[in-house]
Protein backbone atom coordinates (compact mmCIF):
# COMPACT_ATOMS: atom_id res chain seq x y z
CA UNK A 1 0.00 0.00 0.00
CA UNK A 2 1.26 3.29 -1.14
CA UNK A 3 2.22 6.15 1.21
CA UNK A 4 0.17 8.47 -0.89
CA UNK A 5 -3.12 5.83 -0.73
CA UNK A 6 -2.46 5.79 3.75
CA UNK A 7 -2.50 9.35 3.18
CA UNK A 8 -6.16 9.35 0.88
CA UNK A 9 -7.71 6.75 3.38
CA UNK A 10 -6.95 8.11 6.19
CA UNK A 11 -8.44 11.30 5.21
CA UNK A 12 -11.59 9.38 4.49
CA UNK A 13 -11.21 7.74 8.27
CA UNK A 14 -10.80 10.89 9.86
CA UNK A 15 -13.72 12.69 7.87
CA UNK A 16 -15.95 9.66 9.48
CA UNK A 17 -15.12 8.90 12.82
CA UNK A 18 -17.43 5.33 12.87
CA UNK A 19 -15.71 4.18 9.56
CA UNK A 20 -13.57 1.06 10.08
CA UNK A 21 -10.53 -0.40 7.42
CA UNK A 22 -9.93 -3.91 6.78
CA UNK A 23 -6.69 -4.18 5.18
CA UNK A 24 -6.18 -8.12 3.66
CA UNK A 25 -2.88 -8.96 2.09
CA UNK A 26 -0.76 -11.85 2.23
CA UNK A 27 2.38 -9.65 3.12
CA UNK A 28 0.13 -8.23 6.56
CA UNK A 29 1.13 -12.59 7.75
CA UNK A 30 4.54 -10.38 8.55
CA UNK A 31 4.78 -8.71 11.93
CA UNK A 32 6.88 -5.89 11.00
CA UNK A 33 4.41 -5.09 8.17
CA UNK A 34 1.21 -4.71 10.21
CA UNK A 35 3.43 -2.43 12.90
CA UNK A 36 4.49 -0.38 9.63
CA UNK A 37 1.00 0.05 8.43
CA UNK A 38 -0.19 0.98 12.06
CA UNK A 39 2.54 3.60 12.28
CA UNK A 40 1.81 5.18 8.93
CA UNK A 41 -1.71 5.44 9.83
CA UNK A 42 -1.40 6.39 13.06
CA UNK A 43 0.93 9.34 11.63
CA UNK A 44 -2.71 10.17 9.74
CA UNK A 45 -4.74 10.27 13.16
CA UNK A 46 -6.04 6.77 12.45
CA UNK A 47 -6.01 4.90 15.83
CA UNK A 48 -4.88 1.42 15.23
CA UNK A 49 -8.39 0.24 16.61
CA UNK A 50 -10.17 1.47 13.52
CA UNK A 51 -8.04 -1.33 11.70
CA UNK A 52 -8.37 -4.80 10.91
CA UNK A 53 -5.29 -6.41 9.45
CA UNK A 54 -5.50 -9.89 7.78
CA UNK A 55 -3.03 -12.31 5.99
CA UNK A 56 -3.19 -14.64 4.23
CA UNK A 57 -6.69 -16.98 4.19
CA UNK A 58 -8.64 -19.63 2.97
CA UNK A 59 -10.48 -18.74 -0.14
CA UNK A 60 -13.67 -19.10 1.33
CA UNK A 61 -12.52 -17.39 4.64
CA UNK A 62 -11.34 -14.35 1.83
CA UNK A 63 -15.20 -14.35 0.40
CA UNK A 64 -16.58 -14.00 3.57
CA UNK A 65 -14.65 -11.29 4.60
CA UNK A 66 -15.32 -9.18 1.63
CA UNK A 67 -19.21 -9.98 1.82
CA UNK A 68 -18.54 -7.91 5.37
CA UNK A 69 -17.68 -4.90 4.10
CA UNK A 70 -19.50 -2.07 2.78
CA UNK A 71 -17.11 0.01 0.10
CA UNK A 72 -13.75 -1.60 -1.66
CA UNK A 73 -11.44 0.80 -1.60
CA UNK A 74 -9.12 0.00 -4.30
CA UNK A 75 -5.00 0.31 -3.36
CA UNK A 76 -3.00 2.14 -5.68
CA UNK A 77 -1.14 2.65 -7.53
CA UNK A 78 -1.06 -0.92 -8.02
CA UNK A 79 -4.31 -1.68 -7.89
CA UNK A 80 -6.35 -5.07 -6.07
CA UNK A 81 -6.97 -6.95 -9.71
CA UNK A 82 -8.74 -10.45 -8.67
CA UNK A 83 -9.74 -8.85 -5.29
CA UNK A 84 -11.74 -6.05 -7.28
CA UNK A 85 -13.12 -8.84 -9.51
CA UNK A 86 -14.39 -10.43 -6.03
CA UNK A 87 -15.52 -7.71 -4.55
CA UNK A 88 -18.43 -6.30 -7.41
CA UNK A 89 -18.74 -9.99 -7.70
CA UNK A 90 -20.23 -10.25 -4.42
CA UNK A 91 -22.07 -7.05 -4.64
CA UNK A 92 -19.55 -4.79 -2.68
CA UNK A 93 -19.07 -1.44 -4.75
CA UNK A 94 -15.12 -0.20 -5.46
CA UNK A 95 -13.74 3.44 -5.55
CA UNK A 96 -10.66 3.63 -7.61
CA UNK A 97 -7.85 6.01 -8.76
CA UNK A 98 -7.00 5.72 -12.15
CA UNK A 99 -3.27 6.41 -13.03
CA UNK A 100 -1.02 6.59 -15.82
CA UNK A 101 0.45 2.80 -15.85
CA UNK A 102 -0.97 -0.56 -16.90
CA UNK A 103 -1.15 -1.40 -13.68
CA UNK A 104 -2.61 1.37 -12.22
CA UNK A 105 -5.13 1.48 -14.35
CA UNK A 106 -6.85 -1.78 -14.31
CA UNK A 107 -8.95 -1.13 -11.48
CA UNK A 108 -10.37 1.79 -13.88
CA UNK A 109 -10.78 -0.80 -16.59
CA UNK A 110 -12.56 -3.50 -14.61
CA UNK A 111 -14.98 -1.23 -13.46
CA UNK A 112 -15.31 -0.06 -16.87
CA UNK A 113 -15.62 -3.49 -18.10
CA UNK A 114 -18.19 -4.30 -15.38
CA UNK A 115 -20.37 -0.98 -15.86
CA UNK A 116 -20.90 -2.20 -20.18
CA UNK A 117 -21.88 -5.50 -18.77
CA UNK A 118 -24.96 -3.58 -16.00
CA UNK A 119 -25.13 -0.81 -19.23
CA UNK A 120 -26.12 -4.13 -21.56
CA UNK A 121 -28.28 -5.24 -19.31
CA UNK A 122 -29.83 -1.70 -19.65
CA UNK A 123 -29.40 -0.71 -23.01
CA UNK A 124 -27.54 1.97 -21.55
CA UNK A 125 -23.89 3.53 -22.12
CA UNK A 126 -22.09 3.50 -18.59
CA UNK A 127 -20.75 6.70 -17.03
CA UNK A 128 -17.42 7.29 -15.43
CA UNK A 129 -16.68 10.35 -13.55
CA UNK A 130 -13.14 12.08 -13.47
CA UNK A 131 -10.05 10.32 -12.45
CA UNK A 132 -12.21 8.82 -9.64
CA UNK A 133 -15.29 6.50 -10.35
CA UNK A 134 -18.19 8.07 -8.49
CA UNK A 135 -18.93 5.39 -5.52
CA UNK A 136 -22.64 5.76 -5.27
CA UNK A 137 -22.70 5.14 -9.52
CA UNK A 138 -20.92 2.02 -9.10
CA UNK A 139 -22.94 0.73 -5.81
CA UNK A 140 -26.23 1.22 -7.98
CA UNK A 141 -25.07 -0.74 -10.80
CA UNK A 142 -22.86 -3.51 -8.67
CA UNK A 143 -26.00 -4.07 -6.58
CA UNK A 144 -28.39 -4.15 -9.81
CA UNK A 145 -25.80 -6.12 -11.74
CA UNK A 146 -25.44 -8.86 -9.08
CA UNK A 147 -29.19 -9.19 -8.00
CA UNK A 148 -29.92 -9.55 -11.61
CA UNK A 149 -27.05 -11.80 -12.23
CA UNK A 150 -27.57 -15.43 -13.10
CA UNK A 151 -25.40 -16.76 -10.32
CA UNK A 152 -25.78 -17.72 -6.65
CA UNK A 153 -23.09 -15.41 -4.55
CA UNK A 154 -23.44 -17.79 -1.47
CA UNK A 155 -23.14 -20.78 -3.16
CA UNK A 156 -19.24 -18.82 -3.76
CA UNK A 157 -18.86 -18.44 -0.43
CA UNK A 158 -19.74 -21.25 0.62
């Protein structure tokens, strides 16, 4: 995780004081890691309390977790790829920052991707706003896109 995307969520913690971060990575398994990532946020004025670190899981452990969240907020500049698949997948709407390499920008092109498919559905084009997708936009069309999806999200998580 960036410095500069600590920096952009904390700002979102501290501008809503009952907002809580789950943070999932493999790397977070490392103890020196999670105390790095409570420092840096910490240095934000998020209290460590606020933040749920987890490694490395069981697939279906992974699912679970993201069905208990309400708002994917995508890392970056290396975006979460297969996690951001997941997470509109299950339902869960994703704010990203588009950037200016391949990898930073295929968070912008999966929700891109994912906003023709609900826009087919629709016979609508999809809209993108800015360099940030607008998180209420994607929410209505995750949620549409997955209650109207042919596919049974708790079968996935088991």
């Amino acid at each position: 995780i960036s410095d500069h995307a600590i920096q952009v969520w904390s700002r979102i913690m501290t501008g809503n004081p009952t907002a809580r971060l789950i943070i999932k990575d493999h790397t977070i398994d490392d103890p020196a890691v999670r105390q790095t990532l409570r420092e840096k946020f910490g240095a934000n004025g998020v209290a460590a309390d606020r933040i749920t670190m987890l490694g490395s899981t069981a697939r279906d452990v992974h699912l679970r977790t993201l069905q208990q969240i309400d708002l994917c907020l995508d890392p970056f500049p290396q975006c979460g790829g297969v996690s951001t698949w997941e997470a509109l997948y299950l339902g869960v709407p994703v704010v990203t920052k588009i950037g200016h390499t391949a990898t930073s920008r295929l968070g912008g092109a999966i929700l891109s991707e994912y906003a023709q498919a609900k826009s087919a559905r629709n016979a609508k084009r999809p809209r993108q706003g800015g360099r940030w997708f607008d998180a209420v936009q994607v929410a209505t069309a995750a949620r549409l896109y997955v209650r109207h999806a042919p596919r049974d999200r708790e079968a996935l998580a088991g």
